[in-house]
Protein backbone atom coordinates (compact mmCIF):
# COMPACT_ATOMS: atom_id res chain seq x y z
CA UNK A 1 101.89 47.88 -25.81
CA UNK A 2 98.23 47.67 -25.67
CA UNK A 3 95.90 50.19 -24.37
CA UNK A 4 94.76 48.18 -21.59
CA UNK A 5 98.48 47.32 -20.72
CA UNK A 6 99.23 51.21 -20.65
CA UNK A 7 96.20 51.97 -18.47
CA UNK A 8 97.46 49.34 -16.18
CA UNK A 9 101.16 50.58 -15.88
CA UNK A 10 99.87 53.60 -15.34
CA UNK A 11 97.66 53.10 -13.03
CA UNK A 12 100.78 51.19 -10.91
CA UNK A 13 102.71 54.30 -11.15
CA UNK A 14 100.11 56.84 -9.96
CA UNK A 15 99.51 54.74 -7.03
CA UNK A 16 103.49 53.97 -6.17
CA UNK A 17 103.40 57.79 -6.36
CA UNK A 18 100.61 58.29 -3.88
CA UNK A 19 102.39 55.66 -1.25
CA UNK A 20 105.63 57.48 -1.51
CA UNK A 21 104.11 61.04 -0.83
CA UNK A 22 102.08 59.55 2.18
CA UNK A 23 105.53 58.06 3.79
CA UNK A 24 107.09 61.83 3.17
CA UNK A 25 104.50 63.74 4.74
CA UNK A 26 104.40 61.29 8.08
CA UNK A 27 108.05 61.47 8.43
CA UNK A 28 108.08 65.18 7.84
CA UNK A 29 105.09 65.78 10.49
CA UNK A 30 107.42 63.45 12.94
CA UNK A 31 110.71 65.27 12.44
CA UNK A 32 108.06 68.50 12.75
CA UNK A 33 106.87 67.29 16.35
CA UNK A 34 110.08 66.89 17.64
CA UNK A 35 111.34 69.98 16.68
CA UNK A 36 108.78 71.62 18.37
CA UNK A 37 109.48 69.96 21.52
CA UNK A 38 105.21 67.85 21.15
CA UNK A 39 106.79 64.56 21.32
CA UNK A 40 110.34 65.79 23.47
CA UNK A 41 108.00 67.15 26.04
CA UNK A 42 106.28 63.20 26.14
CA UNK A 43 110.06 61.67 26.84
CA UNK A 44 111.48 60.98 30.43
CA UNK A 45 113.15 64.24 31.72
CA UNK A 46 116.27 61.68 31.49
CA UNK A 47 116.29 62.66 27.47
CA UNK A 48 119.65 62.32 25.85
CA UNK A 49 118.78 62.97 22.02
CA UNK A 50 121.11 65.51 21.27
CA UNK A 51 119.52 68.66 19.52
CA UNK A 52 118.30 69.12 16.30
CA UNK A 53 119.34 71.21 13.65
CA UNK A 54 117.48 74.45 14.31
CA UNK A 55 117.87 78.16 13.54
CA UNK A 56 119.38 80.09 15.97
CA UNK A 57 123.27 80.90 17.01
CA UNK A 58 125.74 79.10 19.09
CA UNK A 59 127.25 81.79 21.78
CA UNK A 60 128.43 81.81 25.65
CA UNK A 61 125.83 81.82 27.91
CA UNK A 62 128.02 81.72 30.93
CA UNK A 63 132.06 80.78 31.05
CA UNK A 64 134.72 80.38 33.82
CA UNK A 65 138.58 80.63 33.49
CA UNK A 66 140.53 77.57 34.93
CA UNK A 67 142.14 79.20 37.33
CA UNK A 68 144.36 76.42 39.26
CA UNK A 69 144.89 73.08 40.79
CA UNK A 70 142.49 72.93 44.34
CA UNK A 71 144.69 72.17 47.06
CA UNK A 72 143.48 68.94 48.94
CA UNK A 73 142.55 66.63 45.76
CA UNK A 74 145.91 65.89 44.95
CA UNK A 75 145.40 62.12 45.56
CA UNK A 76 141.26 61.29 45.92
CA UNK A 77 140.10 64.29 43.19
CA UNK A 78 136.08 64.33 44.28
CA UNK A 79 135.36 60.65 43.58
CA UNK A 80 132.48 59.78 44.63
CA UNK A 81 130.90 62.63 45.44
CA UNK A 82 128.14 65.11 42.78
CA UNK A 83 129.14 68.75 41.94
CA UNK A 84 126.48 70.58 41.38
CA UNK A 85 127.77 73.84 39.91
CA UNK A 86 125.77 76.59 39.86
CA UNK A 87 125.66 78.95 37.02
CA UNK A 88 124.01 82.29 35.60
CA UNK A 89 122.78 82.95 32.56
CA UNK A 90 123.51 86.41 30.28
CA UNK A 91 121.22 84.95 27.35
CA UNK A 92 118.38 82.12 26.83
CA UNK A 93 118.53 79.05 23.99
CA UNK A 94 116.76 76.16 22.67
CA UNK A 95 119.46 73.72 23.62
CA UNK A 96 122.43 73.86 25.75
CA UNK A 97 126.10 71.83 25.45
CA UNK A 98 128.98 72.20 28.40
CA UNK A 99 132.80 71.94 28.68
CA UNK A 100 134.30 69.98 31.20
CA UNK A 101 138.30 70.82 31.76
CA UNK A 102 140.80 68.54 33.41
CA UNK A 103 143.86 71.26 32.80
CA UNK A 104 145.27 70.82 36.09
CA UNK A 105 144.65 67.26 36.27
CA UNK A 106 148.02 64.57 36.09
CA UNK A 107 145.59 61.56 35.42
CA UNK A 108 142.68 61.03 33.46
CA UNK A 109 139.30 62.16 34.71
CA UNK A 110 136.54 59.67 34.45
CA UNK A 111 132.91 62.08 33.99
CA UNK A 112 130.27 58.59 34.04
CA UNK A 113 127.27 60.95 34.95
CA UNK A 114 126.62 64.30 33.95
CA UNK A 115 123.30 66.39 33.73
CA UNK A 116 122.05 70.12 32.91
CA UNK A 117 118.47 71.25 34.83
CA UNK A 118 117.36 74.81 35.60
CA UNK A 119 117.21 75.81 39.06
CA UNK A 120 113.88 75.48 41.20
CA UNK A 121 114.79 79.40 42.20
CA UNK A 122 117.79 81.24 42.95
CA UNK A 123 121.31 80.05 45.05
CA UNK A 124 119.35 76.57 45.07
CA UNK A 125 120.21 73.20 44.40
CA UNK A 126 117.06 72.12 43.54
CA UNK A 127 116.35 71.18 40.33
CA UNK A 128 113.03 71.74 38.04
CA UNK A 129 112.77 68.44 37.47
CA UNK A 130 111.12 68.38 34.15
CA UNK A 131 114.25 70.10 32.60
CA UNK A 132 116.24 67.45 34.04
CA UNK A 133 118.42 66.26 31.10
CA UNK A 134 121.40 63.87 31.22
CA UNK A 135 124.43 64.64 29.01
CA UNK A 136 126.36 62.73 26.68
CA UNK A 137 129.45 63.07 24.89
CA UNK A 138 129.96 61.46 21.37
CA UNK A 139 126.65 59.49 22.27
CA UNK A 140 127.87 58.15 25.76
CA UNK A 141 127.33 59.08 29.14
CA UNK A 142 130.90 58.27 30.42
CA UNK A 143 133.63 60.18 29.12
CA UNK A 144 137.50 60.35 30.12
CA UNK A 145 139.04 63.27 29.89
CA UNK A 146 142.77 63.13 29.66
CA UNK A 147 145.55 65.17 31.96
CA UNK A 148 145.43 68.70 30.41
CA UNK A 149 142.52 68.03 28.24
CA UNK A 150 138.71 69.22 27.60
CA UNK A 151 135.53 67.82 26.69
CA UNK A 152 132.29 69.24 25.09
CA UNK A 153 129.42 67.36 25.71
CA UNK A 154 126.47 66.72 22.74
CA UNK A 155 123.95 68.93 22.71
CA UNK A 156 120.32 68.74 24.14
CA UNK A 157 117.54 70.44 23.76
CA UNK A 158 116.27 72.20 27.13
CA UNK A 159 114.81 75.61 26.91
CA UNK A 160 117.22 77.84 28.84
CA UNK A 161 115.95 81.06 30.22
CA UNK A 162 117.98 84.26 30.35
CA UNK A 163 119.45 85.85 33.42
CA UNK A 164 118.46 81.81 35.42
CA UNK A 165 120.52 80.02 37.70
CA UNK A 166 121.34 76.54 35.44
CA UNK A 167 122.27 73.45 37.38
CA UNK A 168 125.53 71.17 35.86
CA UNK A 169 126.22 68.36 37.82
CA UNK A 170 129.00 65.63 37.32
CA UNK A 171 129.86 62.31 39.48
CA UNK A 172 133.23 60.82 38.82
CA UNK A 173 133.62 57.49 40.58
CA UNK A 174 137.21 57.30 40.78
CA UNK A 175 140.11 58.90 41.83
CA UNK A 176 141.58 61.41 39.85
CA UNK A 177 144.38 63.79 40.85
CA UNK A 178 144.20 67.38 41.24
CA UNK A 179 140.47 69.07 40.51
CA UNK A 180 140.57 71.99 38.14
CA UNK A 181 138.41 74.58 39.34
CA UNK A 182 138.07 78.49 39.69
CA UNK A 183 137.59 79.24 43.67
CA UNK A 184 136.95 82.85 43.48
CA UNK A 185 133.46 82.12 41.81
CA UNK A 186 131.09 84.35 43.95
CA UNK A 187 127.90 82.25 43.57
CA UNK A 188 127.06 78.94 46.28
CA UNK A 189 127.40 75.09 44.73
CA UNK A 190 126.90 71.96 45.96
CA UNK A 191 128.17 68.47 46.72
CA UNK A 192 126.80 65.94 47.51
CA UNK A 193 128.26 62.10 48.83
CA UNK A 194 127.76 59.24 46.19
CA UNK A 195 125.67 59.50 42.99
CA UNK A 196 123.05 62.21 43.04
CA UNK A 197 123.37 63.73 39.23
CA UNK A 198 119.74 63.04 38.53
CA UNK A 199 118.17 64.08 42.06
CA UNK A 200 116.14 67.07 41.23
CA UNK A 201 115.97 67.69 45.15
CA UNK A 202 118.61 69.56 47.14
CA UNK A 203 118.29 67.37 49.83
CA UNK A 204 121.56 65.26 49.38
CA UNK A 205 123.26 68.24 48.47
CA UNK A 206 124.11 69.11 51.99
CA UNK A 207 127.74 71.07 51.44
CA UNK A 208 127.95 74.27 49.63
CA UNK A 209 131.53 75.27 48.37
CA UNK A 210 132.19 79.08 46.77
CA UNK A 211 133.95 77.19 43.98
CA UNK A 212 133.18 76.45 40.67
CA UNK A 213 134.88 72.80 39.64
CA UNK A 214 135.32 71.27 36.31
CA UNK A 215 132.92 73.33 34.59
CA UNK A 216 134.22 76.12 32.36
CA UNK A 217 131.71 77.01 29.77
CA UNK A 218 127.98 76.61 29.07
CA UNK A 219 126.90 77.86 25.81
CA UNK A 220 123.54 77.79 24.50
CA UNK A 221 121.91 77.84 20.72
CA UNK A 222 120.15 81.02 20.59
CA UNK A 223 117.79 83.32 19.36
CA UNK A 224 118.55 86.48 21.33
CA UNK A 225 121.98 86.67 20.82
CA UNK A 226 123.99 86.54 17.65
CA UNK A 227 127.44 86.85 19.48
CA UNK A 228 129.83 86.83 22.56
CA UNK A 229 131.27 89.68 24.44
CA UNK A 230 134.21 87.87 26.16
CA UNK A 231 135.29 90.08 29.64
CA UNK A 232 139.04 89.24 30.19
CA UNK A 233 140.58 90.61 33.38
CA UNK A 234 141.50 89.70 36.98
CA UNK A 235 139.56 90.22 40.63
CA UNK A 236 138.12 93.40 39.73
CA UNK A 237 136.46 91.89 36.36
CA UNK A 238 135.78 88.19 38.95
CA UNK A 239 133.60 90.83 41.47
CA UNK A 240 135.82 89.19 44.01
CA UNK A 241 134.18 92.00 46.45
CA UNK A 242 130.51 91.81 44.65
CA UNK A 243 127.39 90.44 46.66
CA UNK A 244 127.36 86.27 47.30
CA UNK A 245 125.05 85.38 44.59
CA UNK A 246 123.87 88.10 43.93
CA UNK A 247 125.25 88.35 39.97
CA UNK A 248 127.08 92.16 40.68
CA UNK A 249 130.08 92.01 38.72
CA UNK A 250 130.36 94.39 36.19
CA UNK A 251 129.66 91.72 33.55
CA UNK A 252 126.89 91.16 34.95
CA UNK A 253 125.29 94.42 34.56
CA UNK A 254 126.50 94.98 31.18
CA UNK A 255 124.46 92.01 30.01
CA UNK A 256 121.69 93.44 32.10
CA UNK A 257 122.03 96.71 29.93
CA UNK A 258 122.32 95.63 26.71
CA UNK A 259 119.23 93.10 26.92
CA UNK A 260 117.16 96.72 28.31
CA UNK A 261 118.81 98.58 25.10
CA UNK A 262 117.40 96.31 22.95
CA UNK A 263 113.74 95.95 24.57
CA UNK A 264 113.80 99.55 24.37
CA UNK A 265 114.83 99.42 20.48
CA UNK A 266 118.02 100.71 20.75
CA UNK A 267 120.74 99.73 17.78
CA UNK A 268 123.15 98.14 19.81
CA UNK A 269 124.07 94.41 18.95
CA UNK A 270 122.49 91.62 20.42
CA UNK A 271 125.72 90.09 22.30
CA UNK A 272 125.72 87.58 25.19
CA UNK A 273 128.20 88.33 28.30
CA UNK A 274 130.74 85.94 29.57
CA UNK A 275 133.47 86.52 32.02
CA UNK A 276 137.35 85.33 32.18
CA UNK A 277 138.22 87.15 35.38
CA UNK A 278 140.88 85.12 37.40
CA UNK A 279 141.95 87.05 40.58
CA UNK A 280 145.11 88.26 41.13
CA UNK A 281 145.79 87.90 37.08
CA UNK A 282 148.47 89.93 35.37
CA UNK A 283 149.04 90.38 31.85
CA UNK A 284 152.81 89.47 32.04
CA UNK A 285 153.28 86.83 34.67
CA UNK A 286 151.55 83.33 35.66
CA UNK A 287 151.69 81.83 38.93
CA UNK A 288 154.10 78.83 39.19
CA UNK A 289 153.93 74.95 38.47
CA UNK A 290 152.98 73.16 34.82
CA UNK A 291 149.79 74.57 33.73
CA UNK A 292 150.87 77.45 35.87
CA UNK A 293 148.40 78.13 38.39
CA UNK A 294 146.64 81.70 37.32
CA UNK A 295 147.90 81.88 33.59
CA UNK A 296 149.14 85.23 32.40
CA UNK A 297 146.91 86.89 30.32
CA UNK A 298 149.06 86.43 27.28
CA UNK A 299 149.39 82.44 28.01
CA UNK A 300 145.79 82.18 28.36
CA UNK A 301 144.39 84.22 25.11
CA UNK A 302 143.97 81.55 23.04
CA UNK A 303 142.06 79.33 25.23
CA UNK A 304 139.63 81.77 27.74
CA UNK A 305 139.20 84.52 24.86
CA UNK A 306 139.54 83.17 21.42
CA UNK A 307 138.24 80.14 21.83
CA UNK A 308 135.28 81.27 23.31
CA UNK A 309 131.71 80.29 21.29
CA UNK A 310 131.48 82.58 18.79
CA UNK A 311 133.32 85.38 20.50
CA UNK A 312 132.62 89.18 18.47
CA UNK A 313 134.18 91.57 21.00
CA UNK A 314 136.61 91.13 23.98
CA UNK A 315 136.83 94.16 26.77
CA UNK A 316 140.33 93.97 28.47
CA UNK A 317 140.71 94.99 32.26
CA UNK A 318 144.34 93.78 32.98
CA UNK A 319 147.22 95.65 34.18
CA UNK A 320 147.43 96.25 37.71
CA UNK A 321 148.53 93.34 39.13
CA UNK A 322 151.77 93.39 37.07
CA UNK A 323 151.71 96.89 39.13
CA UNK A 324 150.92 95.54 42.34
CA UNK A 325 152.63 92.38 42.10
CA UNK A 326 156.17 93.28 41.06
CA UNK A 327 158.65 92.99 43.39
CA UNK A 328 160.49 95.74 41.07
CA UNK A 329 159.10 98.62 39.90
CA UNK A 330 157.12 97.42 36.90
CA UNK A 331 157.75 98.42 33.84
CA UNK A 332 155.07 100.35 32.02
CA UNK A 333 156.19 100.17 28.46
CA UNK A 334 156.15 96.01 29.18
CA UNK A 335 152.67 96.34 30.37
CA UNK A 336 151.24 98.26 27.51
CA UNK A 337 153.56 95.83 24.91
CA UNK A 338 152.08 92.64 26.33
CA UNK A 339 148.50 94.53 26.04
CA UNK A 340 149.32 95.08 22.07
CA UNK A 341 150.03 91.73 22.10
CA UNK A 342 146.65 90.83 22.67
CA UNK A 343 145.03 93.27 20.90
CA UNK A 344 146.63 91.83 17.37
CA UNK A 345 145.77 88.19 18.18
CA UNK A 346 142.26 89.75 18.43
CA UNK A 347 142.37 91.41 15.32
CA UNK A 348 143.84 88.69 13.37
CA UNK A 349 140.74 86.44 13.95
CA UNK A 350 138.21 89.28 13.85
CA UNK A 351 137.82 90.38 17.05
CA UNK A 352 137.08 93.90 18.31
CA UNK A 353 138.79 95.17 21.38
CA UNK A 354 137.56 97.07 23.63
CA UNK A 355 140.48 98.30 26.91
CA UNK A 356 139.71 100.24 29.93
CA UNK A 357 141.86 102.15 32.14
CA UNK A 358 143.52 101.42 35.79
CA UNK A 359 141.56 102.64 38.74
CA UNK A 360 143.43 103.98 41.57
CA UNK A 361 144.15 101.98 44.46
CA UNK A 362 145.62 105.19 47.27
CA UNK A 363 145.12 103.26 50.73
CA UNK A 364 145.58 100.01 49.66
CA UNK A 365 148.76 98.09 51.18
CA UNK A 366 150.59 97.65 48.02
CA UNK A 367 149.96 101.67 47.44
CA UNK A 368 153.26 103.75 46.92
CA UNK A 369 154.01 106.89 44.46
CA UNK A 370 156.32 105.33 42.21
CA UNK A 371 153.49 102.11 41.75
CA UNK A 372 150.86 105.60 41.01
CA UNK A 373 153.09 106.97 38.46
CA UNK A 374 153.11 103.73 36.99
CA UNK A 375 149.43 103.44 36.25
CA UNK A 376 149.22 107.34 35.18
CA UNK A 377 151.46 106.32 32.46
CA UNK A 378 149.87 103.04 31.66
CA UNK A 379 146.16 105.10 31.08
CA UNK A 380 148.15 107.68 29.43
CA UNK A 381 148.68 105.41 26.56
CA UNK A 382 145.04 103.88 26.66
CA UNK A 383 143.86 107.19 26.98
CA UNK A 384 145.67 108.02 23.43
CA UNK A 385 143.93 105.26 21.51
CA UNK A 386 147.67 103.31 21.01
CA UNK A 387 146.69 100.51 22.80
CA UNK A 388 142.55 99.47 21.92
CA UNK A 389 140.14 100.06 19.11
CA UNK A 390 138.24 101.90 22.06
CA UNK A 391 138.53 102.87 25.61
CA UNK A 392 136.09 102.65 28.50
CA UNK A 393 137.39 104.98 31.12
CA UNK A 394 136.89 103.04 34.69
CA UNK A 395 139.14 105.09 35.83
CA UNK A 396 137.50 108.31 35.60
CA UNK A 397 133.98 106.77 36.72
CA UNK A 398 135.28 105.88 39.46
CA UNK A 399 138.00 107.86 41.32
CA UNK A 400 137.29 110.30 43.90
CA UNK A 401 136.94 113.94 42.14
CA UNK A 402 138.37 115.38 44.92
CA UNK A 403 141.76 112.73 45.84
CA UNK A 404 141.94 111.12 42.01
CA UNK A 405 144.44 108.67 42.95
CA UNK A 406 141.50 107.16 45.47
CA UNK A 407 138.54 105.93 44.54
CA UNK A 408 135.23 107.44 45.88
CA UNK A 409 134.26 106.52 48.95
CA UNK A 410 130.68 104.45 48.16
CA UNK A 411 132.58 102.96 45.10
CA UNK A 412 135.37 101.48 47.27
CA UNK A 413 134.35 97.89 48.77
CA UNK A 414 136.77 98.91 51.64
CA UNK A 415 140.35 97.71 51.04
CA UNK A 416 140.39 100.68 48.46
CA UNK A 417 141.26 98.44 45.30
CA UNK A 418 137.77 96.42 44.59
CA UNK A 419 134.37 97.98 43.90
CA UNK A 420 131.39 98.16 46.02
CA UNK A 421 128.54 96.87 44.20
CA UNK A 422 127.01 99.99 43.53
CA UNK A 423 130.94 100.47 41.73
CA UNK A 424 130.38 97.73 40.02
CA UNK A 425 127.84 98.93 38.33
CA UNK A 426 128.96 102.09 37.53
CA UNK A 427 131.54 100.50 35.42
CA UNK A 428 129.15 98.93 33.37
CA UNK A 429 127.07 102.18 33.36
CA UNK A 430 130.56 103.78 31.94
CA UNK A 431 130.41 101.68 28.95
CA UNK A 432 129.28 103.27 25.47
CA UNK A 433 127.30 100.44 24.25
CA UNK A 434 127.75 101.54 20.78
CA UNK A 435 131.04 100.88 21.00
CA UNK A 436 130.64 96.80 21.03
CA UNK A 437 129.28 97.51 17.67
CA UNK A 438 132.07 96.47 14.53
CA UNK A 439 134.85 94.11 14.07
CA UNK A 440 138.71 94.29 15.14
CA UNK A 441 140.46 97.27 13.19
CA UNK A 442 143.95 96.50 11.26
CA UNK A 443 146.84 96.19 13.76
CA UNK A 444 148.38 99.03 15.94
């Protein structure tokens, strides 16, 4: 090869080198813009790319139990009609993915619209409209969810505020059998007639319902939280006596406390707050028909608790209504072997527990001696450590100092079972955030 050939070659590779390095850098400046949400924040608010890989953690933002089949949609379902669920927030997130449940449903559920906005301000249906986003699932917008079955939509990027009301709204066209929902939800929705999923406005929305429908989980990529405290229990732990809308339950406050720890530089984890009440649950027994309606605690472990997005700690509040509810005297040794039970599937995937004691219930109807020696002996055993890797004592925060099998008057919502709000609170007050610190011990 001459010298002029060699120059020439050369010359051709420099410049082949030059074109290649200009492509690079303008694709990595465009993946670079939409990371950063420059060229997102030029799309229609009807944006369905789903999110980009991006730093931050997967964990519950807000969950629901599926709690039972809602009488009246055994035929019709809701076709026709938008749900517009309204949820809370415990942390904030980049981008935000939903499950839809069908458990209780005997025939396929056809989702063909779904969206996820924040609220225009609390208890409303109104939407912001420019964090309207539609949902997909596998890269469609329609998805059938069979009898029984789940579905987790894509992910999309929408910044998602802590402690907000979020908006997920669903239209199914057709009929489709029994609605799954949770109707103890303490917070307003909406419906509204025919196909209203991307109206940011309320103003179809003209029926509120106190259920939630469908919806069971919203989790959110984050960079608060690195984890999910998972709040199993039954009314007490649904606020079933809490303020309308007015995010009292105990889980609520907890999440409010450990996001002021923090601020205030205290080493407590950074954990999200989700909550798997279902009123009237028991640890032993489930309610009747296939899913039963109201799942024992043990039948439902798998799916409310472990299951849960990156779940790090569970607190257990479960116990009384296999008290209350047994037409026999229950048996406390049962009670505290199904809670056991829980406790090692916990531990075998990592889980820390964390089990609080009964609180009294003197006054109410189902009240009687034998029923209060029950749930002496039941906290006895908590109280011991043989049951949890740690104890919160609601029991003790609570009760009335002076009648201990009562609890105190400005705790008691009135039918001297459920917490006022101000009780509410106190039990999250009670809790030794250090405590949600580690992982599940070896078994009991």
């Amino acid at each position: 090869m001459t010298k002029r050939h060699g120059y020439a070659l050369l010359s051709a590779v420099v410049a082949l080198v030059v074109a290649l390095s200009a492509a690079i850098y303008v694709g990595f400046a465009a993946d670079k813009e939409n990371a950063n949400g420059s060229v997102a924040g030029s799309h229609a608010h009807h944006d369905t790319a789903v999110a980009p890989a991006s730093t931050g953690t997967w964990v519950g933002a807000w969950s629901t139990s599926p709690a039972a089949a809602e009488p009246g949609t055994e035929t019709q379902g809701m076709a026709g009609r938008s749900i517009r669920n309204v949820v809370h927030t415990s942390t904030g997130g980049t981008s935000a993915r939903i499950t839809l449940s069908n458990l209780y449903g005997q025939s396929p559920l056809t989702i063909t619209h779904a969206t996820i906005a924040i609220a225009a301000g609390e208890n409303s249906a109104a939407a912001a409209a420019e964090t309207m986003r539609r949902l997909t699932f596998g890269g469609g917008t329609t998805v059938v969810i069979a009898a029984g079955g789940q579905a987790v939509s894509d992910a999309v990027r929408v910044n998602v505020p802590r402690d907000t009301d979020v908006l997920v709204t669903t239209y199914s066209p057709t009929p489709s059998g029994p609605v799954t929902y949770h109707p103890r939800a303490r917070q307003v929705s909406y419906i509204a007639a025919g196909d209203h999923t991307e109206d940011p406005t309320a103003a179809p929305y003209t029926e509120q319902t106190p259920y939630w429908r469908y919806l069971t989980a919203l989790d959110v990529l984050s960079n608060e939280s690195a984890g999910t405290v998972v709040a199993l229990g039954d009314s007490i732990t649904d606020g079933i006596t809490s303020t309308m809308g007015a995010n009292h339950r105990w889980t609520d406050v907890l999440s409010e406390r450990l996001r002021t720890a923090l601020v205030n530089g205290a080493d407590v984890p950074r954990y999200s707050v989700v909550n798997e009440g279902i009123s009237g649950n028991q640890v032993l027994a489930g309610g009747l028909g296939r899913p039963a309606d109201n799942p024992s605690g043990l039948g439902r472990f798998g799916r409310d608790v472990l299951s849960r997005t990156n779940a790090k700690v569970v607190v257990i509040d479960l116990g009384i209504n296999d008290i209350l509810r047994n037409p026999r005297l229950a048996d406390p040794v049962k009670i505290t072997t199904g809670l056991r039970t829980l406790v090692r599937q916990a531990h075998a995937r990592g889980l820390k527990v964390i089990g609080a004691t009964l609180m009294p219930f003197e006054g109410h109807r189902g009240y009687t001696p034998a029923r209060e020696a029950v749930r002496q002996q039941v906290n006895a055993e908590i109280r011991a450590g043989r049951v949890y890797d740690a104890v919160v004592d609601f029991d003790k925060a609570l009760r009335d100092p002076y009648d201990p099998r009562r609890l105190r008057s400005d705790y008691d919502s009135g039918d001297h079972l459920h917490p006022s709000d101000k009780g509410y609170r106190t039990m999250a007050e009670t809790f030794d955030l250090r405590d949600l610190k580690g992982a599940g011990q070896a078994e009991l």
